[in-house]
N, C-alpha and C. Protein backbone atom coordinates (compact mmCIF):
# COMPACT_ATOMS: atom_id res chain seq x y z
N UNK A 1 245.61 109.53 28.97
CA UNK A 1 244.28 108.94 29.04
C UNK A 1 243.43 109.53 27.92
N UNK A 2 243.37 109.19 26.95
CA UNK A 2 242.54 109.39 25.77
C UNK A 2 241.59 109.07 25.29
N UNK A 3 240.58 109.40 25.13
CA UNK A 3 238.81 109.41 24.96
C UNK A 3 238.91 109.94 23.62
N UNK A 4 237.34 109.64 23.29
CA UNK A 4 236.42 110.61 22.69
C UNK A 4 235.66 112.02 22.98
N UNK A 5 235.93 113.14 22.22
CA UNK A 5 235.53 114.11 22.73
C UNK A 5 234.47 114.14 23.97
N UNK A 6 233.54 113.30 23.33
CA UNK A 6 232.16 113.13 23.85
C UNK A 6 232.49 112.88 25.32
N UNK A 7 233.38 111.66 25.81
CA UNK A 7 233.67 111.11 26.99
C UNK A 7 234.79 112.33 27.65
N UNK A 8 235.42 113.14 27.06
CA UNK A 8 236.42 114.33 27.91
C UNK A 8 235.33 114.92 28.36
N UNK A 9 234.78 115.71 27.20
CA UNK A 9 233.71 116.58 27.58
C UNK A 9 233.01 116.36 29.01
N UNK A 10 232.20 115.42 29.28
CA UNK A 10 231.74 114.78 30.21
C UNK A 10 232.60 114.67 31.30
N UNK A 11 233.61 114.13 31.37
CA UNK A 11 234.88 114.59 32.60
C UNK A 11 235.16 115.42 33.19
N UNK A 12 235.23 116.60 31.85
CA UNK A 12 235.33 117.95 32.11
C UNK A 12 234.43 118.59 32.92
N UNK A 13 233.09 118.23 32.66
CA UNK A 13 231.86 118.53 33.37
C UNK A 13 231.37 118.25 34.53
N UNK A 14 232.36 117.01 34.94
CA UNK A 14 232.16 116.46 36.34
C UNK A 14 233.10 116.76 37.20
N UNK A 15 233.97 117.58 36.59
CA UNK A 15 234.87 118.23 37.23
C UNK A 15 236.31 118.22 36.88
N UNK A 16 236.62 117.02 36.21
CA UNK A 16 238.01 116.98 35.96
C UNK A 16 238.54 117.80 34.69
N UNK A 17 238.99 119.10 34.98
CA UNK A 17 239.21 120.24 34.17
C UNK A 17 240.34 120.06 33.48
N UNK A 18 241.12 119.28 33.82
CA UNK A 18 242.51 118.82 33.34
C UNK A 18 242.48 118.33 32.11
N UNK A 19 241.31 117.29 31.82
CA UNK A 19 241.48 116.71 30.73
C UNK A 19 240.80 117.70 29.64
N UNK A 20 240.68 118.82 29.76
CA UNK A 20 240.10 119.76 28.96
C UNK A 20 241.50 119.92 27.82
N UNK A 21 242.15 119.58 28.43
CA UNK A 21 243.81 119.86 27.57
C UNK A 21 244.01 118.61 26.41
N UNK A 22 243.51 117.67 26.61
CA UNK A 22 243.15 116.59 25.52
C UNK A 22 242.55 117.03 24.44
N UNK A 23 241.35 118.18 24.67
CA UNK A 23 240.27 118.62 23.69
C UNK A 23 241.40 119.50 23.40
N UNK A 24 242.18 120.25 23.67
CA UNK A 24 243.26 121.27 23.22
C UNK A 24 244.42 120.66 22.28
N UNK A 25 244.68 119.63 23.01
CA UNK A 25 245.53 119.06 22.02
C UNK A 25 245.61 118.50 20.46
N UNK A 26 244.33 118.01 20.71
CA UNK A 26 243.65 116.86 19.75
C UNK A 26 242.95 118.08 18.74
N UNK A 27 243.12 119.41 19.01
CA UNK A 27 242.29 120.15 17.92
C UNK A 27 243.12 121.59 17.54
N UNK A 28 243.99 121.55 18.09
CA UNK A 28 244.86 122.84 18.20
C UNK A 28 244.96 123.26 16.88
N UNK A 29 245.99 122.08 16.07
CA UNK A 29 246.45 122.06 15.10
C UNK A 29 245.41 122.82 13.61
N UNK A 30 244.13 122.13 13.80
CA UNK A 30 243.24 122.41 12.89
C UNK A 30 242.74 123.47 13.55
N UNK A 31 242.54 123.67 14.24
CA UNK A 31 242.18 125.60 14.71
C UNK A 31 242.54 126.26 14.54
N UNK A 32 243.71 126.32 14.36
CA UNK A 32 244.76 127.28 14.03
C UNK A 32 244.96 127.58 12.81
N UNK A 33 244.98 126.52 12.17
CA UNK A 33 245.11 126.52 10.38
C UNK A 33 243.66 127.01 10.12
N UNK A 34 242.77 127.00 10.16
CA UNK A 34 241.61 127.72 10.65
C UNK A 34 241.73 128.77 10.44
N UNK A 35 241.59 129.79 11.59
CA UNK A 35 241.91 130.75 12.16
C UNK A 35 243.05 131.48 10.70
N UNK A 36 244.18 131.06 10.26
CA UNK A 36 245.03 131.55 9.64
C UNK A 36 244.18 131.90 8.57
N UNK A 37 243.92 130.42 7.76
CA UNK A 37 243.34 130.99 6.83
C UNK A 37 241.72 132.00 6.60
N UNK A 38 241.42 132.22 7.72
CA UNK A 38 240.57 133.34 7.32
C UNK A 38 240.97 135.15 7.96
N UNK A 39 242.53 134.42 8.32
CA UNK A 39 242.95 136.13 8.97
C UNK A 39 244.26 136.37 8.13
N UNK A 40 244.79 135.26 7.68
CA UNK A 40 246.12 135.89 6.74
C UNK A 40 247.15 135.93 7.95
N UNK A 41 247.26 136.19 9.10
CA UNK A 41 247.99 136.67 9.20
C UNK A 41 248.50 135.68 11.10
N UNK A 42 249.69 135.15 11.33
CA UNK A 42 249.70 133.93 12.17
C UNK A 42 249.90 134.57 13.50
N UNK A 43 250.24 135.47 14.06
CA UNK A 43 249.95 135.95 15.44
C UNK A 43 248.63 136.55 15.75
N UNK A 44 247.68 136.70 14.63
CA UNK A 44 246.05 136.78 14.93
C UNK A 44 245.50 135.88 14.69
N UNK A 45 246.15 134.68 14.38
CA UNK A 45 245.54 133.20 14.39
C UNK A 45 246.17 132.60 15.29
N UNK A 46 246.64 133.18 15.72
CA UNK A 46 247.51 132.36 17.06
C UNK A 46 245.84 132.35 18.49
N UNK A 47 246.13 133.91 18.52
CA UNK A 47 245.27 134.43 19.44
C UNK A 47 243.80 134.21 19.21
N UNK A 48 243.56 133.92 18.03
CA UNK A 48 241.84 133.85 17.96
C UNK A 48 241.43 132.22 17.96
N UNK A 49 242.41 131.50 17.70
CA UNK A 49 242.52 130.14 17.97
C UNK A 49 242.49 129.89 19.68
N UNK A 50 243.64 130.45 20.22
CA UNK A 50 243.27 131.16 22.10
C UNK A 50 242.13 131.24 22.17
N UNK A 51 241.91 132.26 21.80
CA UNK A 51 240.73 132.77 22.26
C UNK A 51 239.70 131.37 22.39
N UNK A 52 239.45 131.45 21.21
CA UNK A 52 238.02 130.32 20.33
C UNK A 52 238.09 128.87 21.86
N UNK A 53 239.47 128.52 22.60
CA UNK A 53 239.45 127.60 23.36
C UNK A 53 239.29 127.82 24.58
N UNK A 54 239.81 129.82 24.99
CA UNK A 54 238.76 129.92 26.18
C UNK A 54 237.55 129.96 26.64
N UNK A 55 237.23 130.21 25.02
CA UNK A 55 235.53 130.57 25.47
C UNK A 55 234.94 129.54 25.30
N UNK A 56 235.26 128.39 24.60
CA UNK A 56 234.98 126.69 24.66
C UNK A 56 234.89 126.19 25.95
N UNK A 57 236.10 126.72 26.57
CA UNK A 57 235.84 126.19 27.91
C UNK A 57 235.00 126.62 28.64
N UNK A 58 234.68 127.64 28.87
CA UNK A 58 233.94 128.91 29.59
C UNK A 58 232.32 128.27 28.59
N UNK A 59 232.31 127.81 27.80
CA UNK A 59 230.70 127.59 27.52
C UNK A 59 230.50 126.26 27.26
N UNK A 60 231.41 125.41 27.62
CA UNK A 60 231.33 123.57 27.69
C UNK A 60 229.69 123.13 28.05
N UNK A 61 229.48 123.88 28.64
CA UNK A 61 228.13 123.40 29.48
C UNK A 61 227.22 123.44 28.59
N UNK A 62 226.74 124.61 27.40
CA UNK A 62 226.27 124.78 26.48
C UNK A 62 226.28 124.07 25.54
N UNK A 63 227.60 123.23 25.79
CA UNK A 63 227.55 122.58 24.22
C UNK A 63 226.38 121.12 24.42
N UNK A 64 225.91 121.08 23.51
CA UNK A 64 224.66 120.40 23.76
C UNK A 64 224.87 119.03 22.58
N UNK A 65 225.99 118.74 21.87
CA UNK A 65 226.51 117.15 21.81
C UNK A 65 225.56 117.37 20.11
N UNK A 66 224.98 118.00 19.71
CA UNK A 66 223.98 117.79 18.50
C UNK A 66 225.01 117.49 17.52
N UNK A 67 225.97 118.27 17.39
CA UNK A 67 227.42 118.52 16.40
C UNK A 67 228.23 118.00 17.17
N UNK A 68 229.56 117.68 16.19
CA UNK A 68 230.76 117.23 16.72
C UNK A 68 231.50 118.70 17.39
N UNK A 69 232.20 118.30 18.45
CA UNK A 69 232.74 119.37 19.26
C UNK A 69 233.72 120.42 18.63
N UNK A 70 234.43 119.88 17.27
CA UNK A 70 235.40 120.30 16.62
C UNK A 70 234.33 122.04 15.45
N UNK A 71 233.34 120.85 15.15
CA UNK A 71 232.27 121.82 13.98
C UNK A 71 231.76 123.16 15.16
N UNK A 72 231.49 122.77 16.72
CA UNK A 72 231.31 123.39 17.73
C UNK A 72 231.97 124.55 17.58
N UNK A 73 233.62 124.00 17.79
CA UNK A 73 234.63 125.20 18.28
C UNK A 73 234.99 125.98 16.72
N UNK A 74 234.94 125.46 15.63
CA UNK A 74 234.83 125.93 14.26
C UNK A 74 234.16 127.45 14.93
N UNK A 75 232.49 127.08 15.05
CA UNK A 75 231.92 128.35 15.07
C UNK A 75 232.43 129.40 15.77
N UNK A 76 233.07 128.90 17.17
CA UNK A 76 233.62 129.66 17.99
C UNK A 76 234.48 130.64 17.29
N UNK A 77 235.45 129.61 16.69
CA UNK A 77 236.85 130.14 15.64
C UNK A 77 236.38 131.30 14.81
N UNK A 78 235.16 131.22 14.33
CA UNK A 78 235.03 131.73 12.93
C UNK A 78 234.07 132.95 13.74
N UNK A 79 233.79 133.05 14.87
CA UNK A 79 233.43 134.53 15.92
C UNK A 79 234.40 134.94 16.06
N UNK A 80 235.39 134.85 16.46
CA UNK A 80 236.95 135.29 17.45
C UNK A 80 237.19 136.01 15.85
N UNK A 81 237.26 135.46 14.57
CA UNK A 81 237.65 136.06 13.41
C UNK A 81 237.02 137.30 13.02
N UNK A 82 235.64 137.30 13.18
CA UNK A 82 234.86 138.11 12.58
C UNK A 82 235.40 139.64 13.83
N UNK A 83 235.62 139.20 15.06
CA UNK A 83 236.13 140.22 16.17
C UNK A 83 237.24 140.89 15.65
N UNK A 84 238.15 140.19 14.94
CA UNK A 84 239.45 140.52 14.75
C UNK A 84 239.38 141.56 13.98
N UNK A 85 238.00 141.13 12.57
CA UNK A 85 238.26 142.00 11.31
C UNK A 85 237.31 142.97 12.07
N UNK A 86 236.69 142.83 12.91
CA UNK A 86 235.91 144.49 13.63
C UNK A 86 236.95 145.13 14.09
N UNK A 87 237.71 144.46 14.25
CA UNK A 87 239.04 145.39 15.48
C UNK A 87 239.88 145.73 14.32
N UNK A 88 240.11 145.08 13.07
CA UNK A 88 241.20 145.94 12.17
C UNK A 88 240.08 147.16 11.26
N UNK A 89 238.77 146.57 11.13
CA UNK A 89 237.93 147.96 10.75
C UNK A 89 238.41 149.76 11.17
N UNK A 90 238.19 149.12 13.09
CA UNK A 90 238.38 150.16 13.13
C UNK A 90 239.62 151.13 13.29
N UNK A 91 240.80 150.68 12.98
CA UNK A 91 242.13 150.95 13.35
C UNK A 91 242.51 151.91 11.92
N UNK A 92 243.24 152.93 12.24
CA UNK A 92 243.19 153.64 11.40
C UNK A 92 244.16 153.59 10.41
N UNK A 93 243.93 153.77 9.19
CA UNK A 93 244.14 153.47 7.96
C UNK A 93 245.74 153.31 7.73
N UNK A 94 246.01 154.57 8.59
CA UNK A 94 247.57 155.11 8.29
C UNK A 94 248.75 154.37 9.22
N UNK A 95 247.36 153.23 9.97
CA UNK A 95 248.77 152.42 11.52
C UNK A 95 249.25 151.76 10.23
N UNK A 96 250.56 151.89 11.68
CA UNK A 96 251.80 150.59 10.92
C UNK A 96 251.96 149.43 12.28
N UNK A 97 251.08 148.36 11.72
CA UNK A 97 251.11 147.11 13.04
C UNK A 97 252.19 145.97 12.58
N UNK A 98 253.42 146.30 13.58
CA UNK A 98 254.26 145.39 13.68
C UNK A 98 254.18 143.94 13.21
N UNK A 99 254.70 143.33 12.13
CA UNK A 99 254.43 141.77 12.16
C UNK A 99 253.17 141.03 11.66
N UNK A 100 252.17 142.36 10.90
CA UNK A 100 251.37 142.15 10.25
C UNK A 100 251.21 142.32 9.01
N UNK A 101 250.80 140.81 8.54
CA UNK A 101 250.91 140.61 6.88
C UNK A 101 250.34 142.10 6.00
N UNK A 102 251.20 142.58 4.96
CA UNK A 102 250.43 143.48 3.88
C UNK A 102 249.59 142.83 3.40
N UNK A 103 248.04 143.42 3.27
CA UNK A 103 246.70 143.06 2.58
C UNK A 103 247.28 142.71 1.32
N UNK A 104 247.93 143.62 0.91
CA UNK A 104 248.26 143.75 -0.56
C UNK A 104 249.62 142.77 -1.17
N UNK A 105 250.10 142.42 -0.17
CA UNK A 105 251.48 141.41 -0.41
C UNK A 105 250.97 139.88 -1.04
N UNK A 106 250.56 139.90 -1.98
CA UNK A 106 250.03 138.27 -2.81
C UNK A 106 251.34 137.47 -2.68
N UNK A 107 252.67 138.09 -1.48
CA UNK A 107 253.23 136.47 -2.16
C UNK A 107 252.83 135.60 -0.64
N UNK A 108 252.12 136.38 0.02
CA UNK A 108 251.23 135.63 2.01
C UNK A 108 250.45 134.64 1.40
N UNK A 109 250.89 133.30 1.52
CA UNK A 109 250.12 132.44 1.18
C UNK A 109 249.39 132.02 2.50
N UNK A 110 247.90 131.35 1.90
CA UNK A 110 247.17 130.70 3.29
C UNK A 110 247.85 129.47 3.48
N UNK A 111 248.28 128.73 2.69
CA UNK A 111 248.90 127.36 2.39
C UNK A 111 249.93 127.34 2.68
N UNK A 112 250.35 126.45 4.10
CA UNK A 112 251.42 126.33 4.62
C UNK A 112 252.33 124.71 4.15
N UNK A 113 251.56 124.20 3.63
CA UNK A 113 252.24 122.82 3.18
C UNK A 113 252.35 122.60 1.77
N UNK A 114 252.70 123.53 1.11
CA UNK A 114 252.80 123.17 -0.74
C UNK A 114 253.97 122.76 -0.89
N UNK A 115 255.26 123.20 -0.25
CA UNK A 115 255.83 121.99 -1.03
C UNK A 115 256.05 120.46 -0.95
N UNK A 116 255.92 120.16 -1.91
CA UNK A 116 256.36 118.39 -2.14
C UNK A 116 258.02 118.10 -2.20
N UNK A 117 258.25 117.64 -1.35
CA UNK A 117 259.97 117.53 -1.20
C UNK A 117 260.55 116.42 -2.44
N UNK A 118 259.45 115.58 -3.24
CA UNK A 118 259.59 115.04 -4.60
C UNK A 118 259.45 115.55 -5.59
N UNK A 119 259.15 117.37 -5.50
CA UNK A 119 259.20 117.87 -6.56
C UNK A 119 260.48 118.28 -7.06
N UNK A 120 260.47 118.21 -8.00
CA UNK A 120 261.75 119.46 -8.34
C UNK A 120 261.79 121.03 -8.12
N UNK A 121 262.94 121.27 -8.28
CA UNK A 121 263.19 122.71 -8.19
C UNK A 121 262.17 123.64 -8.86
N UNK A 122 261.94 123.67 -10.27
CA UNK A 122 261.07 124.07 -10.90
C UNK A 122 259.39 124.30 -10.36
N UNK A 123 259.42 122.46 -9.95
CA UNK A 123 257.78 122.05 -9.68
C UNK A 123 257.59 122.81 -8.28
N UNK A 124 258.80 122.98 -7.69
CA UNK A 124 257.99 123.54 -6.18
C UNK A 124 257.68 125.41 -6.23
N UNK A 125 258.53 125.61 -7.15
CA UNK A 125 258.87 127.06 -7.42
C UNK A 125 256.81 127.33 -8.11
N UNK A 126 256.36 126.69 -8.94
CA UNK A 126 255.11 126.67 -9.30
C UNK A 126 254.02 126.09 -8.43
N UNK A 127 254.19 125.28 -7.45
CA UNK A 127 253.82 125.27 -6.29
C UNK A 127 253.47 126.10 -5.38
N UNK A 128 254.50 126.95 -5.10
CA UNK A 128 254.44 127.93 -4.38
C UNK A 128 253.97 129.13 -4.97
N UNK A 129 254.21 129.64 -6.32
CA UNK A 129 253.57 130.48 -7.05
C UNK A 129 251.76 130.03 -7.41
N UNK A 130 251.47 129.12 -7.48
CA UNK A 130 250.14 128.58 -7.37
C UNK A 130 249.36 128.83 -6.07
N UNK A 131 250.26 128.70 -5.34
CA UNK A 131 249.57 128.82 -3.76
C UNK A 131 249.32 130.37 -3.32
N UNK A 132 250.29 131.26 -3.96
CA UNK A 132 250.03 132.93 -3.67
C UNK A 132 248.77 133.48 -4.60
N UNK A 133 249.05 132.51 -5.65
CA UNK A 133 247.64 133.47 -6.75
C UNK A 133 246.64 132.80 -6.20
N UNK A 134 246.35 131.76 -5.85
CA UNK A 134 245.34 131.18 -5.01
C UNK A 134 244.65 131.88 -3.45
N UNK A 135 246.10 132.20 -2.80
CA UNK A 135 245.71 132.71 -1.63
C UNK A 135 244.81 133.85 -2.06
N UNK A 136 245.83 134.72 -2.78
CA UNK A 136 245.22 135.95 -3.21
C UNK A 136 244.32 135.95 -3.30
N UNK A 137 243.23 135.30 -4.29
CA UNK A 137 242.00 135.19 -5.34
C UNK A 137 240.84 134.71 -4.03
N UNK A 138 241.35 133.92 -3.06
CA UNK A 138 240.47 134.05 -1.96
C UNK A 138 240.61 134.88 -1.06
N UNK A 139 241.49 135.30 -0.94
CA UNK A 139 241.37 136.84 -0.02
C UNK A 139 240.41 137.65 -0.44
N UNK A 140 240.46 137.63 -2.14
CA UNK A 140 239.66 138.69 -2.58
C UNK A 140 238.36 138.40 -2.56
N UNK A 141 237.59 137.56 -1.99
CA UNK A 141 236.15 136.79 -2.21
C UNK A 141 235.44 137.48 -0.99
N UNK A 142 234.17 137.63 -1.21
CA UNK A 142 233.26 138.52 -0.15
C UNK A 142 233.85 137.35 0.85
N UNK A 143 233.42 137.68 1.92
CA UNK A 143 233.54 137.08 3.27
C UNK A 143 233.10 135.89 3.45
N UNK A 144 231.62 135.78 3.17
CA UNK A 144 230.99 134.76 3.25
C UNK A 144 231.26 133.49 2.18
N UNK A 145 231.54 134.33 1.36
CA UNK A 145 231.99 132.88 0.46
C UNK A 145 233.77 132.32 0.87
N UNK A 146 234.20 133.48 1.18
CA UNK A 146 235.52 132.89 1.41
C UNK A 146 235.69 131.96 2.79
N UNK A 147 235.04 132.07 3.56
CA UNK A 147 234.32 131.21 4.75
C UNK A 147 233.81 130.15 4.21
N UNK A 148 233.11 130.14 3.08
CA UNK A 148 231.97 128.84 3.07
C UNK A 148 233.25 127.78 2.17
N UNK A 149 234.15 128.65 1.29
CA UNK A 149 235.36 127.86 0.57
C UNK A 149 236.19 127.61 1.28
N UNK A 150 236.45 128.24 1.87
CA UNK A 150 237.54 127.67 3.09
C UNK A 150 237.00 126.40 3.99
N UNK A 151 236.39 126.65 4.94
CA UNK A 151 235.89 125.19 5.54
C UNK A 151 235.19 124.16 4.94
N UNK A 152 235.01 124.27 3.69
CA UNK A 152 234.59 123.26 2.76
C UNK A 152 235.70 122.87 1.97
N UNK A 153 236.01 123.52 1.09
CA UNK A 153 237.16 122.70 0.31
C UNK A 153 239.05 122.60 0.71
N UNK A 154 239.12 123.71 1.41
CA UNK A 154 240.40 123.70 2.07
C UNK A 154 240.46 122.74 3.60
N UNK A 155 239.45 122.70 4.66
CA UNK A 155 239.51 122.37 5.68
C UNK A 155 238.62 121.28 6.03
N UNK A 156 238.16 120.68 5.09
CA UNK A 156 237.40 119.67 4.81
C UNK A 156 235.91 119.27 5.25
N UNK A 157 235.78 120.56 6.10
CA UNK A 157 234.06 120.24 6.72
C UNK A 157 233.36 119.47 5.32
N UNK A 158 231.99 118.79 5.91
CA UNK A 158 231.10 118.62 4.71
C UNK A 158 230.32 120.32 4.68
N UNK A 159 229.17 120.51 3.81
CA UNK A 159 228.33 121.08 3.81
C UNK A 159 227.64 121.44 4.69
N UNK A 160 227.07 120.15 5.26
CA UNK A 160 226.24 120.91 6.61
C UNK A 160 227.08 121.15 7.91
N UNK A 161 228.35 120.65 7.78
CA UNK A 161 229.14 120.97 9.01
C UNK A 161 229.46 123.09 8.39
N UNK A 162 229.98 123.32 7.50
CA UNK A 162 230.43 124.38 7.00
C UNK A 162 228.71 124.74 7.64
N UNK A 163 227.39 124.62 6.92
CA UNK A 163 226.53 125.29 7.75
C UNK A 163 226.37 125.61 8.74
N UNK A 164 226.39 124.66 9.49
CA UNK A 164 226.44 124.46 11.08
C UNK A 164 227.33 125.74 11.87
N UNK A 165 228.61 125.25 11.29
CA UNK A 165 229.83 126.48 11.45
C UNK A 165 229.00 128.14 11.31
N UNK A 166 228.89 128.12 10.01
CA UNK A 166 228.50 129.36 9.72
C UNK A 166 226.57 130.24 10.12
N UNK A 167 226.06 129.33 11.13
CA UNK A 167 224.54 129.47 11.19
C UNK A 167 223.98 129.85 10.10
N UNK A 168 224.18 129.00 9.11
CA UNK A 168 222.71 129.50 7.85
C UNK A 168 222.37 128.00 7.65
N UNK A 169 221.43 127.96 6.31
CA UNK A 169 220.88 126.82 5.70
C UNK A 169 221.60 126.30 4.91
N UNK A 170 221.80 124.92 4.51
CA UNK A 170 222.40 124.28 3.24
C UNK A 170 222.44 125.08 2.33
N UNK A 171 221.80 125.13 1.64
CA UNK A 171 221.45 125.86 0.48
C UNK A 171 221.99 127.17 0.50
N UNK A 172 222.31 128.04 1.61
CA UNK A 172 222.99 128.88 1.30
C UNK A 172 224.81 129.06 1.36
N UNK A 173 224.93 128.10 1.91
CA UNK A 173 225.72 127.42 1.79
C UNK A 173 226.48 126.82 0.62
N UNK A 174 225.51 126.09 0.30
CA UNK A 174 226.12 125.21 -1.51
C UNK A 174 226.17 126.48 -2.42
N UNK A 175 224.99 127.93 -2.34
CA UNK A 175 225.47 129.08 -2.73
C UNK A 175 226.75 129.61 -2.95
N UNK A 176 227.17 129.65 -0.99
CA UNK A 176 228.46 130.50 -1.19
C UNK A 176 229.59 129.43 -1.81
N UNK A 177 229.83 128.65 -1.63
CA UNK A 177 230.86 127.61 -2.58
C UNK A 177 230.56 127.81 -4.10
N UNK A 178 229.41 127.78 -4.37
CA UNK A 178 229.22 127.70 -5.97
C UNK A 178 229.86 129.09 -6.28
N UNK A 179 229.40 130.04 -5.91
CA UNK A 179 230.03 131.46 -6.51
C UNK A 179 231.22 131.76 -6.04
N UNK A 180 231.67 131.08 -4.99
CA UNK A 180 232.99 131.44 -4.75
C UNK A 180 234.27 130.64 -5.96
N UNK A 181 233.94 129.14 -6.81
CA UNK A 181 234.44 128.44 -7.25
C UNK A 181 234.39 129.46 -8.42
N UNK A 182 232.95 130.38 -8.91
CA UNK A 182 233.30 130.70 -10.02
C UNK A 182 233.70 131.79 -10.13
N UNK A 183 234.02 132.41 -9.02
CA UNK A 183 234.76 134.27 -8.52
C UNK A 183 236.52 133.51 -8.78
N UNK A 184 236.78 132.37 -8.28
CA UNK A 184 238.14 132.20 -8.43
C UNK A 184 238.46 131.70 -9.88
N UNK A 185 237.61 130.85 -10.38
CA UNK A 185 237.94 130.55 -12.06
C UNK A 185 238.21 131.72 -12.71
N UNK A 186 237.07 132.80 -12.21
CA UNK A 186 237.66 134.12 -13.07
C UNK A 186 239.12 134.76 -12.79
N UNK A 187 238.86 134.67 -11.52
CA UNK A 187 240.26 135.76 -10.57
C UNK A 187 241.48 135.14 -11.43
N UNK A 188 241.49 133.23 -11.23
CA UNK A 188 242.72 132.53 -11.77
C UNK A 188 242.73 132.49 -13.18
N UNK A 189 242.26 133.02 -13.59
CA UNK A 189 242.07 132.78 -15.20
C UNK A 189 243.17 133.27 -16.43
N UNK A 190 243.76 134.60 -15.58
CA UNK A 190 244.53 135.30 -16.17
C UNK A 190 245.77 134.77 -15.94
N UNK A 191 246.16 134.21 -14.61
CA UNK A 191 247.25 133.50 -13.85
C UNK A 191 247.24 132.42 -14.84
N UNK A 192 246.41 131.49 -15.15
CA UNK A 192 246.40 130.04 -15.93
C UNK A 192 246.75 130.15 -17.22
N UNK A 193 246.28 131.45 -18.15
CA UNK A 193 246.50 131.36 -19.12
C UNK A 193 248.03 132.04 -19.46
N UNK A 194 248.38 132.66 -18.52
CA UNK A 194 250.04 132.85 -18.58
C UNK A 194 250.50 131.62 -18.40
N UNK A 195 250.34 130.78 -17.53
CA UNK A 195 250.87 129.60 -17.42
C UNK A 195 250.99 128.57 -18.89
N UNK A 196 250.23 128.45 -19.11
CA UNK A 196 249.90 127.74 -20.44
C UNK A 196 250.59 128.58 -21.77
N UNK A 197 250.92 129.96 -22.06
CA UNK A 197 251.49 130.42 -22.46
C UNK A 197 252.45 130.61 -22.94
């Protein structure tokens, strides 16, 4: 039985809790890819994607319909993240956590779909090498811009949805994209001109 958020939501609210699993289904996928790309790392995007849908549920009532439910649970997503990097803050320098990506390992790409199965051997091999200096170069971006580049040009929000997401103004917003585009022209710059080389 498949609706519009708008019409689950409302179901949900009148009691039928079941179809809350529709809103789970229908958004999993992009939560998760979400979630990855601002943690690097896929069993803390597993869980903060979890997370981001219990507490969706647990605050349904709140959601007040102004935004689409997806830009909604975004924000959620992009709290559960900011928890994560408080919780690896404080963990001490010298742990060794099982199954967790090296900060420092540039070949952890955020990009799970680069190859083109019409490429060639060659083309995917640069594909995939494109996608690590890339990941990298946004890993390395203050926070906020790597947030405002990520759900804008990787995950397709518009602008004011990426606002919305992130509680600021447009404008600071079109900020963090602008300097983040030109933190990576620099970062990739050295990568490109080997390429061309």
């Amino acid at each position: 039985m498949a609706g519009s958020d708008t019409e689950i939501i409302r179901a949900v609210l009148a009691g039928d809790v079941d179809r809350y699993a529709e809103l789970v289904d229908k958004h999993q996928g992009a939560a998760l890819r979400l979630a990855f790309s601002l943690l690097g790392n896929y069993e803390d995007a597993k869980d903060a994607s979890q997370n981001a849908f219990v507490s969706a549920f647990r605050g349904l009532c709140r959601f007040r319909g102004d935004a689409k439910f997806s830009t909604w649970l975004y924000r959620i997503i992009l709290n559960e993240c900011k928890d994560v990097y408080k919780w690896r803050a404080r963990q001490p320098l010298a742990m060794v956590r099982v199954g967790e990506a090296d900060p420092d390992d540039e070949t952890a790409s955020l990009f799970v779909d680069v190859d083109d199965p019409r490429a060639g051997p060659g083309d995917q091999l640069a594909n995939r090498e494109l996608a690590q200096h890339l990941s990298a170069a946004i890993r390395a971006l203050p926070m906020k811009q790597q947030t405002a580049f990520l759900l804008h040009h990787v995950h397709g929000l518009s602008l004011e949805e990426t606002a919305s997401v992130m509680h600021c103004r447009l404008g600071t917003v079109k900020s963090h994209v602008f300097r983040a585009t030109e933190h990576l022209q620099v970062l990739l710059r050295p990568w490109m001109a080997q390429e061309r080389g």
